[in-house]
N, C-alpha and C. Protein backbone atom coordinates (compact mmCIF):
# COMPACT_ATOMS: atom_id res chain seq x y z
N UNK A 1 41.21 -18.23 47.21
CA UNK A 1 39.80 -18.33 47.55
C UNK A 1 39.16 -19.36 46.60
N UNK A 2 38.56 -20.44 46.86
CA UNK A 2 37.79 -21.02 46.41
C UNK A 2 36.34 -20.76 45.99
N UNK A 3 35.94 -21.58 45.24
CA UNK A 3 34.46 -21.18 44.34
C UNK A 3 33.11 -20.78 45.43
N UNK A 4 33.42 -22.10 46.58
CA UNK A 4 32.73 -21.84 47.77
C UNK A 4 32.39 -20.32 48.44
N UNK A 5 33.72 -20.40 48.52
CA UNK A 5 33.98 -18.88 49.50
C UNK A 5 33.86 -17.41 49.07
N UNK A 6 33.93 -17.69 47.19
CA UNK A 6 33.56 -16.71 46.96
C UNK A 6 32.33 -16.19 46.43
N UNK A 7 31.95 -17.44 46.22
CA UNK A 7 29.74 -17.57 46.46
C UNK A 7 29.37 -16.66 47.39
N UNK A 8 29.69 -17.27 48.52
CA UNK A 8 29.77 -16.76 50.67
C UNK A 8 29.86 -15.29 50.18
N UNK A 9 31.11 -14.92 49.69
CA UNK A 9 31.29 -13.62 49.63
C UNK A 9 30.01 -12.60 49.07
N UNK A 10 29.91 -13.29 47.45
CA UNK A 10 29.37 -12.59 46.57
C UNK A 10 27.42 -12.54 47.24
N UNK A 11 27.38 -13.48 48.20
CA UNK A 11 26.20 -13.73 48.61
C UNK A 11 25.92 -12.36 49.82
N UNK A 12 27.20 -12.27 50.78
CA UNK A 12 27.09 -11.46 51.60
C UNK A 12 27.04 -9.85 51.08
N UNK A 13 27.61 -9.81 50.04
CA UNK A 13 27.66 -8.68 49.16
C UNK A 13 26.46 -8.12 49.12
N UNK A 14 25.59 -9.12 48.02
CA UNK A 14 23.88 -8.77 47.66
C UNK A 14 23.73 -8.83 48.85
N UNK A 15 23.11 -9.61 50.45
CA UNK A 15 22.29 -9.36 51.23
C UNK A 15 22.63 -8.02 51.79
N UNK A 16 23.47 -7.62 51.84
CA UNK A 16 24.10 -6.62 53.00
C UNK A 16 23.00 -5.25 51.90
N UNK A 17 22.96 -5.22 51.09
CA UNK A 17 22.36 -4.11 50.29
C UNK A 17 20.52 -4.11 51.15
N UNK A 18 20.87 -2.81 51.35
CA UNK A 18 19.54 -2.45 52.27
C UNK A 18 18.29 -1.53 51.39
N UNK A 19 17.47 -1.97 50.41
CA UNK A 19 16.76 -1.25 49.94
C UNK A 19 15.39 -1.18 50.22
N UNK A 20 14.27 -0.44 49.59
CA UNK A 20 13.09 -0.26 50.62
C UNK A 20 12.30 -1.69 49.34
N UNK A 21 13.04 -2.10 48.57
CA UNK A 21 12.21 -3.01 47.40
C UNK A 21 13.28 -4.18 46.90
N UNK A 22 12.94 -4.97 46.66
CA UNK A 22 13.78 -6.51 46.49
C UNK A 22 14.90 -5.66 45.49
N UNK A 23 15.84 -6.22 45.66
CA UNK A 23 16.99 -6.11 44.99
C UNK A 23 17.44 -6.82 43.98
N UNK A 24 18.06 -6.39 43.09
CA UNK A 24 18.38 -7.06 41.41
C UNK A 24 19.50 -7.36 41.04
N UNK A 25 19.91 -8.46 41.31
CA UNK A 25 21.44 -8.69 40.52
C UNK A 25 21.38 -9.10 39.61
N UNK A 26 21.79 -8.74 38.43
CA UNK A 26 22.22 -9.31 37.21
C UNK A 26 23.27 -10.03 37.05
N UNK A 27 23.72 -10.89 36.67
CA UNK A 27 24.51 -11.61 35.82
C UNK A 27 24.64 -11.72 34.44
N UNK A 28 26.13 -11.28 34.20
CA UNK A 28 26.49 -11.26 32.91
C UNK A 28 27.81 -12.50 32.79
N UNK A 29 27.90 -12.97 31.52
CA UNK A 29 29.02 -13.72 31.21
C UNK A 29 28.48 -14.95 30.85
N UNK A 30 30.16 -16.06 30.86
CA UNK A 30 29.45 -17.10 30.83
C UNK A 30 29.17 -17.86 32.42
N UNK A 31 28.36 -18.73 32.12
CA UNK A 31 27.94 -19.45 33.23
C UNK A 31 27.35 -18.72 34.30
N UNK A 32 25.97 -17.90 33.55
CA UNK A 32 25.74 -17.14 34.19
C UNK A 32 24.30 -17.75 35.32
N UNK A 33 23.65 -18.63 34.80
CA UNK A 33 22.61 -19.88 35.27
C UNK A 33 23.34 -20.55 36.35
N UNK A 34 24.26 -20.87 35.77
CA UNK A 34 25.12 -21.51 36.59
C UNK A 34 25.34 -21.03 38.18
N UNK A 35 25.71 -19.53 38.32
CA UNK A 35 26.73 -19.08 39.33
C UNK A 35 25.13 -18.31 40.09
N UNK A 36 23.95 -17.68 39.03
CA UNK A 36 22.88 -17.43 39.93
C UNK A 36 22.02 -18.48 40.55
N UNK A 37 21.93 -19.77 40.14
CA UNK A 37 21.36 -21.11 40.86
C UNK A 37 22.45 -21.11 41.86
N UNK A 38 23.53 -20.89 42.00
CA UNK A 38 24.54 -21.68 43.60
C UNK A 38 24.56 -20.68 44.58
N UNK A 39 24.12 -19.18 43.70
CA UNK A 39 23.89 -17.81 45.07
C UNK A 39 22.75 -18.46 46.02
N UNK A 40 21.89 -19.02 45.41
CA UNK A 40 20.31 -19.17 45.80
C UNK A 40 20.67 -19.68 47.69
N UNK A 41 21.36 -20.78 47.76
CA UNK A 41 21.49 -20.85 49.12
C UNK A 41 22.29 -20.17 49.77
N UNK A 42 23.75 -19.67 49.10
CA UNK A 42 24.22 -19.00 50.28
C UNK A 42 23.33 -17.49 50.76
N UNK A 43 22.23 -16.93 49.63
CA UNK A 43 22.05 -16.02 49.70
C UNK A 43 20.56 -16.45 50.98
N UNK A 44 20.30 -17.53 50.89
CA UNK A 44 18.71 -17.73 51.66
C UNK A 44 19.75 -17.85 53.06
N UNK A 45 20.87 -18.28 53.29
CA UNK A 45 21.40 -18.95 54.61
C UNK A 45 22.19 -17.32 55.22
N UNK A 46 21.78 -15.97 54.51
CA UNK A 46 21.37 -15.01 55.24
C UNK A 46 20.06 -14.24 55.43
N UNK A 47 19.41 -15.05 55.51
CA UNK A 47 18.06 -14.62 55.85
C UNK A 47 17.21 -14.02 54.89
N UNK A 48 17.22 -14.29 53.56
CA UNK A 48 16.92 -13.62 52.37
C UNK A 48 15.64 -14.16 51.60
N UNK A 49 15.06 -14.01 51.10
CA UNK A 49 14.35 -14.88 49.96
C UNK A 49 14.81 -14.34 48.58
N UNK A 50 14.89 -15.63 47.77
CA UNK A 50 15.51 -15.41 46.59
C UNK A 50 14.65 -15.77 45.06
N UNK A 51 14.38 -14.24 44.51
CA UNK A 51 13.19 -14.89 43.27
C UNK A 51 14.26 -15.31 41.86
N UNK A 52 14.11 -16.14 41.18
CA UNK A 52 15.10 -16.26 40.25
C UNK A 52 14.29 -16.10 38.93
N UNK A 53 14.66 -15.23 38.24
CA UNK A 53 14.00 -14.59 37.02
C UNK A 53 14.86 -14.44 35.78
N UNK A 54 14.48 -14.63 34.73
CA UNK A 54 15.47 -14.36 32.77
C UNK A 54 14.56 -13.38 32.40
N UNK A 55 15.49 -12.89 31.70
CA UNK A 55 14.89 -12.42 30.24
C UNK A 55 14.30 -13.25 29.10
N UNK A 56 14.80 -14.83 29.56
CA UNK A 56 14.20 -15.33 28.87
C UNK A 56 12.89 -15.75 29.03
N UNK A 57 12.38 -15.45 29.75
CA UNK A 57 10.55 -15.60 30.06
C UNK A 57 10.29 -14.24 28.73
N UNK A 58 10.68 -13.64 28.50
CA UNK A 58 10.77 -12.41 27.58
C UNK A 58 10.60 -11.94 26.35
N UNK A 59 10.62 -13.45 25.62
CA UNK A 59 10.62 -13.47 24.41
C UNK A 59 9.96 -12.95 23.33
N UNK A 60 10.39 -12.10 22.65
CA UNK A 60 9.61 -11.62 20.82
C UNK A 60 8.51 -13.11 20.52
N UNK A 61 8.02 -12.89 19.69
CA UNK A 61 7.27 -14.09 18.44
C UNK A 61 8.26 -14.43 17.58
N UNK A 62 8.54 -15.35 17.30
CA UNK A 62 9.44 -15.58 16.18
C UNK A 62 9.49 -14.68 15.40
N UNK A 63 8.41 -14.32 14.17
CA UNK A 63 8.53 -13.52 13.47
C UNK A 63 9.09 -12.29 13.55
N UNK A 64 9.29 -12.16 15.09
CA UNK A 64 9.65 -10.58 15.14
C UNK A 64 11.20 -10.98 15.29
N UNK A 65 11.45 -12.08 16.39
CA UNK A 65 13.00 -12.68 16.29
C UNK A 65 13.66 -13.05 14.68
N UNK A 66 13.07 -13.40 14.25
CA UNK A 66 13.98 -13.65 13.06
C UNK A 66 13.23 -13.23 11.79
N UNK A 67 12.70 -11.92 12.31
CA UNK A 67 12.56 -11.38 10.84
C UNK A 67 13.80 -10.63 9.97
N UNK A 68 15.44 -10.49 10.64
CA UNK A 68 16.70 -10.25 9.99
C UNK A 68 17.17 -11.26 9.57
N UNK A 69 16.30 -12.61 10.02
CA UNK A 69 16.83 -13.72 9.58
C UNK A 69 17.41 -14.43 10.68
N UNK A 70 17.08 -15.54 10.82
CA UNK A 70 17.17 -16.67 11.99
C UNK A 70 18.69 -16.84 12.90
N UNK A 71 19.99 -16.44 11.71
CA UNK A 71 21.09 -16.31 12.32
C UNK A 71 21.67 -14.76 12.67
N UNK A 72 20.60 -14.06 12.38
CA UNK A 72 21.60 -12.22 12.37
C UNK A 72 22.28 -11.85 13.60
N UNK A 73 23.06 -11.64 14.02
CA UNK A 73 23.63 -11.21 14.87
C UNK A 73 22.72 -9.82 15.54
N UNK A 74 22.74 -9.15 14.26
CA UNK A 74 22.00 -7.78 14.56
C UNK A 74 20.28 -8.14 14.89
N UNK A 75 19.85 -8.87 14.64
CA UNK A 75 18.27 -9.09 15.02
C UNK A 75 18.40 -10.08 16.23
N UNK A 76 19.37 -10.56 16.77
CA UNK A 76 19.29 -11.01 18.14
C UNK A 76 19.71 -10.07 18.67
N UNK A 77 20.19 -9.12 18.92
CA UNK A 77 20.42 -7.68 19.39
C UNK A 77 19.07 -7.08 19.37
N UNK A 78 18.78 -6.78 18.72
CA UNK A 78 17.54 -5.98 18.61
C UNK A 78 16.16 -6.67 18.52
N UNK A 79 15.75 -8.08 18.43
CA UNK A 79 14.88 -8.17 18.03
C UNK A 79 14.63 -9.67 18.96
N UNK A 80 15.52 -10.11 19.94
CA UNK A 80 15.38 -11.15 20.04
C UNK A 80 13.81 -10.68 21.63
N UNK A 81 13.87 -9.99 22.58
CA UNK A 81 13.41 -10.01 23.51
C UNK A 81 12.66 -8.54 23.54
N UNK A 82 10.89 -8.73 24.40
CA UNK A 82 10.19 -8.23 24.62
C UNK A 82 10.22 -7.13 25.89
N UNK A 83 11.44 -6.17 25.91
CA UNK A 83 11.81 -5.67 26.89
C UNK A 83 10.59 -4.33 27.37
N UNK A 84 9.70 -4.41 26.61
CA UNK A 84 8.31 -3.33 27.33
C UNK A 84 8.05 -4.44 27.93
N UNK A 85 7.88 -5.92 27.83
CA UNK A 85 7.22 -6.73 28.70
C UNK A 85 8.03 -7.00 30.24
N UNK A 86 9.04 -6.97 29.81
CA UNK A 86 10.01 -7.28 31.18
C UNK A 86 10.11 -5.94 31.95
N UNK A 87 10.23 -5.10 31.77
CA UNK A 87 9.91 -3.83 32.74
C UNK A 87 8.66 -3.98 33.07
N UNK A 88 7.35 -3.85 32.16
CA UNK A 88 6.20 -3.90 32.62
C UNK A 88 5.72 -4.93 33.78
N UNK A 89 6.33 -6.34 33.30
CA UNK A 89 5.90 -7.64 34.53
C UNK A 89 7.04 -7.92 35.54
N UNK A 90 8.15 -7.66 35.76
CA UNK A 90 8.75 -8.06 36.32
C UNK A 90 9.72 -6.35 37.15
N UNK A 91 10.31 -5.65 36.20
CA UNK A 91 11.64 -4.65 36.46
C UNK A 91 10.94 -3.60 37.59
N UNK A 92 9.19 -3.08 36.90
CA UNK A 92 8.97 -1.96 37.45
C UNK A 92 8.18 -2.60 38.95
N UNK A 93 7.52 -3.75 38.87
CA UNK A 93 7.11 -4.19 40.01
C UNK A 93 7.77 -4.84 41.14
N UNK A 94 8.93 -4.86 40.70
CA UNK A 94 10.16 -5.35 41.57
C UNK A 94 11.05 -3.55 42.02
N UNK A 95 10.86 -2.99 41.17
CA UNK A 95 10.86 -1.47 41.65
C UNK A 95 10.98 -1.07 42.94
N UNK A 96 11.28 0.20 42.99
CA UNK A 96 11.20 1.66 44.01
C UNK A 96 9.77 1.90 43.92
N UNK A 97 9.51 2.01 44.55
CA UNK A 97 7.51 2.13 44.53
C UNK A 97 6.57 0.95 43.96
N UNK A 98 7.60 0.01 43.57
CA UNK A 98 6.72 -1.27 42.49
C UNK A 98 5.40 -2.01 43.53
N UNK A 99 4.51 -2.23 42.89
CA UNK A 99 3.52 -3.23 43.56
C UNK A 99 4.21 -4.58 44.49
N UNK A 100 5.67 -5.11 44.00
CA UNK A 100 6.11 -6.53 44.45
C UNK A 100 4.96 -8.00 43.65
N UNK A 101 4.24 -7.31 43.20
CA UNK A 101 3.42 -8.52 42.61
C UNK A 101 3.45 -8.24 40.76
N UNK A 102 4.45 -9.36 40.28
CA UNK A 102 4.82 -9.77 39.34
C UNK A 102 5.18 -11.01 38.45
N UNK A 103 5.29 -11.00 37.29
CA UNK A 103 5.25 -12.38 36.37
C UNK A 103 6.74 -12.64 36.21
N UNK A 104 6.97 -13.48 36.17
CA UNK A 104 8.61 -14.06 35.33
C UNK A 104 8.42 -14.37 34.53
N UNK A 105 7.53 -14.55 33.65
CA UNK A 105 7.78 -14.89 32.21
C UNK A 105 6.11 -14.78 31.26
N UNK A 106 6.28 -14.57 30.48
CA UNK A 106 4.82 -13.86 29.84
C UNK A 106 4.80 -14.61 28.24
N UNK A 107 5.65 -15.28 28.16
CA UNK A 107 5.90 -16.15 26.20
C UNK A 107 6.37 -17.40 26.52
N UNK A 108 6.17 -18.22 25.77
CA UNK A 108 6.86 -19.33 25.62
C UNK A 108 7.79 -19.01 24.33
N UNK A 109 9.06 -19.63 23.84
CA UNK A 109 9.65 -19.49 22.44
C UNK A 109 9.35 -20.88 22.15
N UNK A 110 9.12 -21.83 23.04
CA UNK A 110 9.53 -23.36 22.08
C UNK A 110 7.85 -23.14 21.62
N UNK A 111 6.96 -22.83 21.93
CA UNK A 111 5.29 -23.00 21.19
C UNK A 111 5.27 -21.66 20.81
N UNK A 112 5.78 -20.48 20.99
CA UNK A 112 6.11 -19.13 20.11
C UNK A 112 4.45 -18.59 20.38
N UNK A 113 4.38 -19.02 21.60
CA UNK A 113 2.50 -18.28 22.07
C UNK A 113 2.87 -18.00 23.39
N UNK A 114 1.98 -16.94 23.74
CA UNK A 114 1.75 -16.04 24.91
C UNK A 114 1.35 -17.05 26.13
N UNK A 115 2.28 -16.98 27.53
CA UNK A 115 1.77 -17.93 28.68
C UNK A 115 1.05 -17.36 29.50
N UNK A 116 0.41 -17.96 30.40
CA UNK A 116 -0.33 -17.46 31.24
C UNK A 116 0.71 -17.63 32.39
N UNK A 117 1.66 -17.16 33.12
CA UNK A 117 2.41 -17.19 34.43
C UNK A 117 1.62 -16.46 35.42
N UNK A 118 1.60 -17.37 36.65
CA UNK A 118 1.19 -16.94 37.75
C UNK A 118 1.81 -15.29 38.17
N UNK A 119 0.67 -14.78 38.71
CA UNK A 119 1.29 -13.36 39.49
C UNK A 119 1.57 -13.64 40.74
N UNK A 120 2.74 -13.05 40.66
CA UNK A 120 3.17 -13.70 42.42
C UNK A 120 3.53 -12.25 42.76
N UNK A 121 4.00 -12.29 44.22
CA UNK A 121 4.06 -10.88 45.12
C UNK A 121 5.50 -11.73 45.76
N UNK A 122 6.42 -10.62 45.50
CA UNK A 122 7.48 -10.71 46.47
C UNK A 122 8.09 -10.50 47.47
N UNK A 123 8.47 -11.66 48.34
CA UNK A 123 8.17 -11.15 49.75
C UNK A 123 9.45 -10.15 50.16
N UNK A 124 8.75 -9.47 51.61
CA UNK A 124 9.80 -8.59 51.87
C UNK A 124 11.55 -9.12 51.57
N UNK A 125 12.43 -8.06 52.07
CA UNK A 125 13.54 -8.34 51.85
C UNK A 125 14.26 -9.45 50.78
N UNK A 126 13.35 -9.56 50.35
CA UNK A 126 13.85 -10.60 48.35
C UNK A 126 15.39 -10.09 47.83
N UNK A 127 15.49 -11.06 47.04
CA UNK A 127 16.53 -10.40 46.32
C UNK A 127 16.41 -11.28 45.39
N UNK A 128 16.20 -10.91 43.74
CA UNK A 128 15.86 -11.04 42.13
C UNK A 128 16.93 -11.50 41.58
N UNK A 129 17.56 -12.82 41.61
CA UNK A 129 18.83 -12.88 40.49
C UNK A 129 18.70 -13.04 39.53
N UNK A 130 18.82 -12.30 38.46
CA UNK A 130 18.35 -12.37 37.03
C UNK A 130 19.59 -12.69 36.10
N UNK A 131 19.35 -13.93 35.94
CA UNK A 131 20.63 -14.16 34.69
C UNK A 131 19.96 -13.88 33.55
N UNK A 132 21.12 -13.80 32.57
CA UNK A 132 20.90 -13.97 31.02
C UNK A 132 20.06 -12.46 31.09
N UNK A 133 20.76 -11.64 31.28
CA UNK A 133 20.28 -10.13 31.07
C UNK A 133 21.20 -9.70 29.90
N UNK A 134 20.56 -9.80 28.72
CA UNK A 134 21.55 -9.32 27.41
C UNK A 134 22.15 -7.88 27.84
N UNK A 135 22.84 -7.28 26.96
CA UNK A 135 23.50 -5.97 26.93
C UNK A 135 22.02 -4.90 26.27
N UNK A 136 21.83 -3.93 27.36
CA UNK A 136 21.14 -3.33 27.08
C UNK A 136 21.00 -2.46 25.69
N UNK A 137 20.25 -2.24 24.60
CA UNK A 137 20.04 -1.70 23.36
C UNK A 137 20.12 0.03 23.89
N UNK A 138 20.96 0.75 23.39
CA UNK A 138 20.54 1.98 23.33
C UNK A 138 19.55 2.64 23.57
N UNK A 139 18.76 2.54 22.93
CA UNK A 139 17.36 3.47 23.07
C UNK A 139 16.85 3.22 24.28
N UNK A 140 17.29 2.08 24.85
CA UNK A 140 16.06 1.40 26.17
C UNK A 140 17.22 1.25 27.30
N UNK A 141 18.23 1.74 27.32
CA UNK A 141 19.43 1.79 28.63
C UNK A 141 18.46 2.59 29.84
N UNK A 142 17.91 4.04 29.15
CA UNK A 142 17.84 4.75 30.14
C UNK A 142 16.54 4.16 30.93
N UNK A 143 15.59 3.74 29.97
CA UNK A 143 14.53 3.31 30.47
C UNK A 143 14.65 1.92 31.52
N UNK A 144 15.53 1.14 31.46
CA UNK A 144 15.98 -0.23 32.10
C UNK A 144 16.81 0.23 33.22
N UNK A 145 17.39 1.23 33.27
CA UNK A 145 17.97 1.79 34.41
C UNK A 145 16.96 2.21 35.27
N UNK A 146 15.81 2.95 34.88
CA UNK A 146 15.16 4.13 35.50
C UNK A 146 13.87 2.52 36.59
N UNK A 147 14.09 1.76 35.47
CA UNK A 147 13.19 0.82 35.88
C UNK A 147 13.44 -0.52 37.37
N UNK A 148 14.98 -0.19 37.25
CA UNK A 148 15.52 -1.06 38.35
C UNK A 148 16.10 -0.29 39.36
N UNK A 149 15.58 0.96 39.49
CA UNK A 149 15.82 1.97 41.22
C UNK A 149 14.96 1.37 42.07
């Protein structure tokens, strides 16, 4: 199977999922930008609309990112991303009961200040590919689960 075909595949996969609220794929690994930008058409050429969303719209303030210090392993774990903000603008309104009208991104990191992103509403039958979804932190698994039903 080629890269093509298994796009096709992985595309027919997500549309075929029948939920009453846009649907969420995550991507993990590398080349994860990569492989959710090339779903985008096979997934629209089944009748889909496709919102493409990060965690990186997500971002801490610096200070809070590198207050373990700019290289810690452990403070990019814990400290790099604003995950009350990403449930709040994006996880819970993309939700099981969610409004559909939500932000992709709420920070800038390169000016390390708060953006103003448009609120948009997502249209029926959507489907959310969200790359660059770090490994969820403990404390906030259950809550990031509870948030993408």
């Amino acid at each position: 199977m080629d890269r093509t075909e298994l796009l096709e595949q992985m595309a027919l996969i997500i549309t075929e999922i029948d939920l009453p609220h846009p649907v969420r794929a995550g991507i993990d690994g590398a080349g994860k930008t990569t492989i959710a930008d090339e779903l985008v058409a096979p997934i629209e050429r089944h009748g889909r609309s496709v919102i493409r969303a990060s965690v990186d719209g997500f971002p801490n303030p610096r200070a809070i990112r590198y207050r373990r210090g700019r290289h810690s392993p452990d403070g990019y774990f814990r400290d790099s991303f604003n995950y009350d903000a990403l449930i709040d603008n994006l996880l819970q309104p993309l939700g099981s009961g969610g409004s559909r009208r939500f932000r992709a991104a709420v920070f800038d990191h390169k000016t390390d200040s708060p953006m103003v992103s448009p609120l948009l509403r997502a249209p029926d039958r959507a489907k959310c590919d969200s790359a660059q979804m770090p490994a969820q932190k403990p404390h906030q698994s259950q809550t990031l689960e509870e948030s993408s039903r």
